[in-house]
PDB file of N, CA and C in Angstrom:
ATOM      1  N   UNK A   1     -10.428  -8.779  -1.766  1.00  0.00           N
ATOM      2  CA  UNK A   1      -9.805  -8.049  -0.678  1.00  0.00           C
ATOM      3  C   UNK A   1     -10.668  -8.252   0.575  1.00  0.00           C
ATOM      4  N   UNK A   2     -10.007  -8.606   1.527  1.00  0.00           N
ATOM      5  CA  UNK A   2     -10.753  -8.624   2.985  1.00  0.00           C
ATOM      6  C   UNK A   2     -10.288  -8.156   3.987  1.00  0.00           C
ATOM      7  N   UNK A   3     -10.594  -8.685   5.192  1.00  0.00           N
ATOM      8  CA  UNK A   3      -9.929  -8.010   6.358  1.00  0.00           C
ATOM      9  C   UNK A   3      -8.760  -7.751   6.762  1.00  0.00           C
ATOM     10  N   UNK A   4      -8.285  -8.383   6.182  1.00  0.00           N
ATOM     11  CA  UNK A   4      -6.376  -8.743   6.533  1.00  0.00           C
ATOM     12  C   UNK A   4      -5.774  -7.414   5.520  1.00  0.00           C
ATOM     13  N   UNK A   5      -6.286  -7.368   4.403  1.00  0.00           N
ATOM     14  CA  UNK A   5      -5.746  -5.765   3.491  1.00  0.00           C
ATOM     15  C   UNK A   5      -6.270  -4.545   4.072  1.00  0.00           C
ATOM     16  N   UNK A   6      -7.891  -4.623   4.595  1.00  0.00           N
ATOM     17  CA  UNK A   6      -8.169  -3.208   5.519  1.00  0.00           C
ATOM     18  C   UNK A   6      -7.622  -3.183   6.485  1.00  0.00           C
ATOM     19  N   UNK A   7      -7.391  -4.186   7.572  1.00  0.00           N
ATOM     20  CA  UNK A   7      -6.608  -3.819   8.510  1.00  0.00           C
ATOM     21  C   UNK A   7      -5.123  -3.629   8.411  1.00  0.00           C
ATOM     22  N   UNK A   8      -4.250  -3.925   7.420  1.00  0.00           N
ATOM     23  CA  UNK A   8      -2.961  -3.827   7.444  1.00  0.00           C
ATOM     24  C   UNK A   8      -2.408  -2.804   6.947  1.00  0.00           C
ATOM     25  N   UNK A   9      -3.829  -2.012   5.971  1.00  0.00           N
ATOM     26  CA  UNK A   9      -3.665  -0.627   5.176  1.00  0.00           C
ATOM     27  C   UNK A   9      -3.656   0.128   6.382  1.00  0.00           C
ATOM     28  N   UNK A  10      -4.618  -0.154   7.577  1.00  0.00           N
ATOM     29  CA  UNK A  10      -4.970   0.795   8.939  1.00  0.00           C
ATOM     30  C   UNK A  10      -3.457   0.815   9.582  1.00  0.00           C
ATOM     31  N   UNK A  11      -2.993  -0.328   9.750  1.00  0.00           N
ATOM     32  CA  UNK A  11      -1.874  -0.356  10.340  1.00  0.00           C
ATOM     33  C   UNK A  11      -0.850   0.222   9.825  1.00  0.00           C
ATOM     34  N   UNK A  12      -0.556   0.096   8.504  1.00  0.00           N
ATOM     35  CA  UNK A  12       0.275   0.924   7.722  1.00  0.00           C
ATOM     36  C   UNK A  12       0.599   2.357   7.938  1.00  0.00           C
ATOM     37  N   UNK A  13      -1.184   3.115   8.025  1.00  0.00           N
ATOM     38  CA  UNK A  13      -1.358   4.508   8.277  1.00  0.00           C
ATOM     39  C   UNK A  13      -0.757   4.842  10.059  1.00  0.00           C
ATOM     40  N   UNK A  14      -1.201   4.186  11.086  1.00  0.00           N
ATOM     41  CA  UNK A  14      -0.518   3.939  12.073  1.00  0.00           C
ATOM     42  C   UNK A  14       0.611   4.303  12.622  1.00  0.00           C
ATOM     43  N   UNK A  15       0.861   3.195  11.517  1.00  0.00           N
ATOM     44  CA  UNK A  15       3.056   3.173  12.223  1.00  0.00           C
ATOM     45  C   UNK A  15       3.545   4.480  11.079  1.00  0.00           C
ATOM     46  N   UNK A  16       2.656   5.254  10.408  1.00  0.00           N
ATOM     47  CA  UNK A  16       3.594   6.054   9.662  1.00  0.00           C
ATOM     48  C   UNK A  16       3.247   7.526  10.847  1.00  0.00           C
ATOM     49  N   UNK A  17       2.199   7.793  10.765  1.00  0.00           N
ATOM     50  CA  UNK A  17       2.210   8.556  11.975  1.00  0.00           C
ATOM     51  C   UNK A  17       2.831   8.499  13.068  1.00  0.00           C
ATOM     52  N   UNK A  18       3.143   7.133  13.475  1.00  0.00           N
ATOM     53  CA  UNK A  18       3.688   7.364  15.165  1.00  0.00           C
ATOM     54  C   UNK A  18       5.576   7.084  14.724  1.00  0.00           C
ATOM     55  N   UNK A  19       5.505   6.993  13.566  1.00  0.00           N
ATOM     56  CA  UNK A  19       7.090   7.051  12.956  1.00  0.00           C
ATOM     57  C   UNK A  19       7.203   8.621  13.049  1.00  0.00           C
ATOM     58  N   UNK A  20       6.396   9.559  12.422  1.00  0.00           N
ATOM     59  CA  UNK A  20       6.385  10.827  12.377  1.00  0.00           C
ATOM     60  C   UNK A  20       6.226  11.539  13.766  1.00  0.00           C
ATOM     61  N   UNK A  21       5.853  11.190  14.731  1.00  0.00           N
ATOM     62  CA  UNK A  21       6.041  11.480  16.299  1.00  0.00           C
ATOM     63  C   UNK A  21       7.369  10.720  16.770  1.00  0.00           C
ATOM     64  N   UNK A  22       7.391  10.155  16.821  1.00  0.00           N
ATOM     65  CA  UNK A  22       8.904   9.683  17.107  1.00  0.00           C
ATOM     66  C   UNK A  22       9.998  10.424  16.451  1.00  0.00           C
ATOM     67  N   UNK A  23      10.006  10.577  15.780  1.00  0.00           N
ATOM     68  CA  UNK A  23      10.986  11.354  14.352  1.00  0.00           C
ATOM     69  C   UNK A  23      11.179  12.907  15.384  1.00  0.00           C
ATOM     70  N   UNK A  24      10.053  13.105  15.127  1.00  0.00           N
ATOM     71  CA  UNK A  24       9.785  14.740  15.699  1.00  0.00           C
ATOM     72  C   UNK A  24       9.933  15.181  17.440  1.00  0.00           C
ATOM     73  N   UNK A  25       9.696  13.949  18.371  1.00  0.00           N
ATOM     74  CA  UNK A  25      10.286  14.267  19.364  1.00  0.00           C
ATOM     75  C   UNK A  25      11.336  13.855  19.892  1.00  0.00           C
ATOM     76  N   UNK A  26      12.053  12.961  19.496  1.00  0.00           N
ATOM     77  CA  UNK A  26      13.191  12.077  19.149  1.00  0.00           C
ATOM     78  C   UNK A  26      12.817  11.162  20.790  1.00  0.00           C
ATOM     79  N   UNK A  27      12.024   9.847  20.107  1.00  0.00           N
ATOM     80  CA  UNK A  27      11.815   9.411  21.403  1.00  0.00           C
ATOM     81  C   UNK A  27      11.982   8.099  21.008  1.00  0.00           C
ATOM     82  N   UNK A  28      12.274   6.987  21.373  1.00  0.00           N
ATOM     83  CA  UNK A  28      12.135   5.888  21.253  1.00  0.00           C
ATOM     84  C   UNK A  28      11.549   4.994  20.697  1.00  0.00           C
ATOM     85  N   UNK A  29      11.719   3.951  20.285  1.00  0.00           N
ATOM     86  CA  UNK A  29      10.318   2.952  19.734  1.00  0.00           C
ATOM     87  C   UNK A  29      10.258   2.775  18.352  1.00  0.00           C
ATOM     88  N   UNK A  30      11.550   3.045  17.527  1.00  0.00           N
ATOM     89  CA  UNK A  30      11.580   3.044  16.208  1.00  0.00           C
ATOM     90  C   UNK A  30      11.331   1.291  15.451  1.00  0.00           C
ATOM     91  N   UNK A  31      12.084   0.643  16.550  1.00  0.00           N
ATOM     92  CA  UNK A  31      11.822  -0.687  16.270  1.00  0.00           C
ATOM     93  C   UNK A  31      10.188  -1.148  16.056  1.00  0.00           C
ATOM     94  N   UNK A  32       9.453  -0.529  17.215  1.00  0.00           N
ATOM     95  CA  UNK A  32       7.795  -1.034  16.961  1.00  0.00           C
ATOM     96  C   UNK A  32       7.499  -0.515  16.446  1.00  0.00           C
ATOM     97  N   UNK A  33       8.016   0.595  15.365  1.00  0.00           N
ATOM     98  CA  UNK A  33       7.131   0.962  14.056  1.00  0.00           C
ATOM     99  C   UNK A  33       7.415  -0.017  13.214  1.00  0.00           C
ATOM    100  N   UNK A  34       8.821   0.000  12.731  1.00  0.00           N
ATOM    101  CA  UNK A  34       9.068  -1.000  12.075  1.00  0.00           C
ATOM    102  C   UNK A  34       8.782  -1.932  11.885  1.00  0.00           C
ATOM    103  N   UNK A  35       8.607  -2.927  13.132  1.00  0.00           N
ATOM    104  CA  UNK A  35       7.822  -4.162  13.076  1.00  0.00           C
ATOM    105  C   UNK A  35       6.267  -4.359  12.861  1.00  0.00           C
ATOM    106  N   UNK A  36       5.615  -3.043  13.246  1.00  0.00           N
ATOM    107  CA  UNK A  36       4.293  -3.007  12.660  1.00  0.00           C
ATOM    108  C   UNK A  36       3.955  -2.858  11.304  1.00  0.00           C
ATOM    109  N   UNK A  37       5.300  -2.113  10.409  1.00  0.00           N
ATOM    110  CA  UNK A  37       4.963  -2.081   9.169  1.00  0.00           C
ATOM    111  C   UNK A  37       5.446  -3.492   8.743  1.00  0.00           C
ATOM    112  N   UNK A  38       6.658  -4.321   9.108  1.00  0.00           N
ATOM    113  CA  UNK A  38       6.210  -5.644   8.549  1.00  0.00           C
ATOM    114  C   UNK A  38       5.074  -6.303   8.806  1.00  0.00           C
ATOM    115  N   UNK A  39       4.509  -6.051  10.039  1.00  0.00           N
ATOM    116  CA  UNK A  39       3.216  -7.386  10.131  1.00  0.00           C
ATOM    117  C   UNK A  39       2.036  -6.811   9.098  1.00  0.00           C
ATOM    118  N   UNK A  40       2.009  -5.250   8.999  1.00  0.00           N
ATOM    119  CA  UNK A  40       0.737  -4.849   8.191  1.00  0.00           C
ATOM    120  C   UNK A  40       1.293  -5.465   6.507  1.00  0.00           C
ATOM    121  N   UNK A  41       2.402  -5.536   6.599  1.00  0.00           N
ATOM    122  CA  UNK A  41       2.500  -5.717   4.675  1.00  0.00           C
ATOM    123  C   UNK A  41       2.578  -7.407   5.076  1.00  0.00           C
ATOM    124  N   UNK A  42       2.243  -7.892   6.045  1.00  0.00           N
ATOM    125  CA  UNK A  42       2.280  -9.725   5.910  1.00  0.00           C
ATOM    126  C   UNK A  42       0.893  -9.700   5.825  1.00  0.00           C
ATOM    127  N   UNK A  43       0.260  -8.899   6.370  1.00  0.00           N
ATOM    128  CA  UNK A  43      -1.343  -9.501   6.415  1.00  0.00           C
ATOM    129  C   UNK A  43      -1.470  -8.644   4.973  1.00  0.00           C
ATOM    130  N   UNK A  44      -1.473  -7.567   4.494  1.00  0.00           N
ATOM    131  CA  UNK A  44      -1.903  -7.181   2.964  1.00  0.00           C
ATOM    132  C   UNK A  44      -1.600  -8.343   2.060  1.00  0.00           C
ATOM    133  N   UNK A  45      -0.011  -8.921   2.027  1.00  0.00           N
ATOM    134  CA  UNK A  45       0.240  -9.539   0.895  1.00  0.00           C
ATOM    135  C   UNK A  45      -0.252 -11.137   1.486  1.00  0.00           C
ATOM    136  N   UNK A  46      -0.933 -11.812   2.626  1.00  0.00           N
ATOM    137  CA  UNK A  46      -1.635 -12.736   3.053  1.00  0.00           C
ATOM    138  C   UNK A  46      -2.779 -13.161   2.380  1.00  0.00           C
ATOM    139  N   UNK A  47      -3.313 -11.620   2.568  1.00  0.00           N
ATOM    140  CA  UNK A  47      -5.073 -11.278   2.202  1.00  0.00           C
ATOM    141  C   UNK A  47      -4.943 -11.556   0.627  1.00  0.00           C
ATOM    142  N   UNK A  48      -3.840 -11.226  -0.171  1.00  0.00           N
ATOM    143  CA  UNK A  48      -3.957 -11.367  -1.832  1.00  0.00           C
ATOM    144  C   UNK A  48      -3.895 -13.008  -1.962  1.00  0.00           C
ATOM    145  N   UNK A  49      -3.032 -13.799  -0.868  1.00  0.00           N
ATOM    146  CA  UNK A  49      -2.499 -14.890  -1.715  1.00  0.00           C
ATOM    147  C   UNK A  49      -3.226 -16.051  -1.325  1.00  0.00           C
ATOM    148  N   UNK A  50      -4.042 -15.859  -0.009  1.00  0.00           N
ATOM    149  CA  UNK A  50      -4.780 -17.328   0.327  1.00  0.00           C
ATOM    150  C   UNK A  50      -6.249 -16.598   0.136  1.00  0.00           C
TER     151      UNK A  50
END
């Protein structure tokens, strides 16, 4: 495990919080959570395979 799984676990934690602010003030930006949780699960499942 290296950098690409700690940082994508960080990112993970991230976009779930600012999913949970968004949610709660009903504000915009649902797409850049979303897309942050794909790039964090590309670099986790990156970090396993090379």
């Amino acid at each position: 495990m290296d950098n690409g799984a700690t940082l994508g676990g960080f990112g993970l934690g991230i976009a779930y919080i600012a999913h949970r602010e968004i949610k709660k003030g009903k504000l915009k930006g649902r797409k850049f959570v979303v897309l942050g949780i794909v790039c964090s699960l590309i670099g986790i499942v990156g970090s396993f395979l090379w």
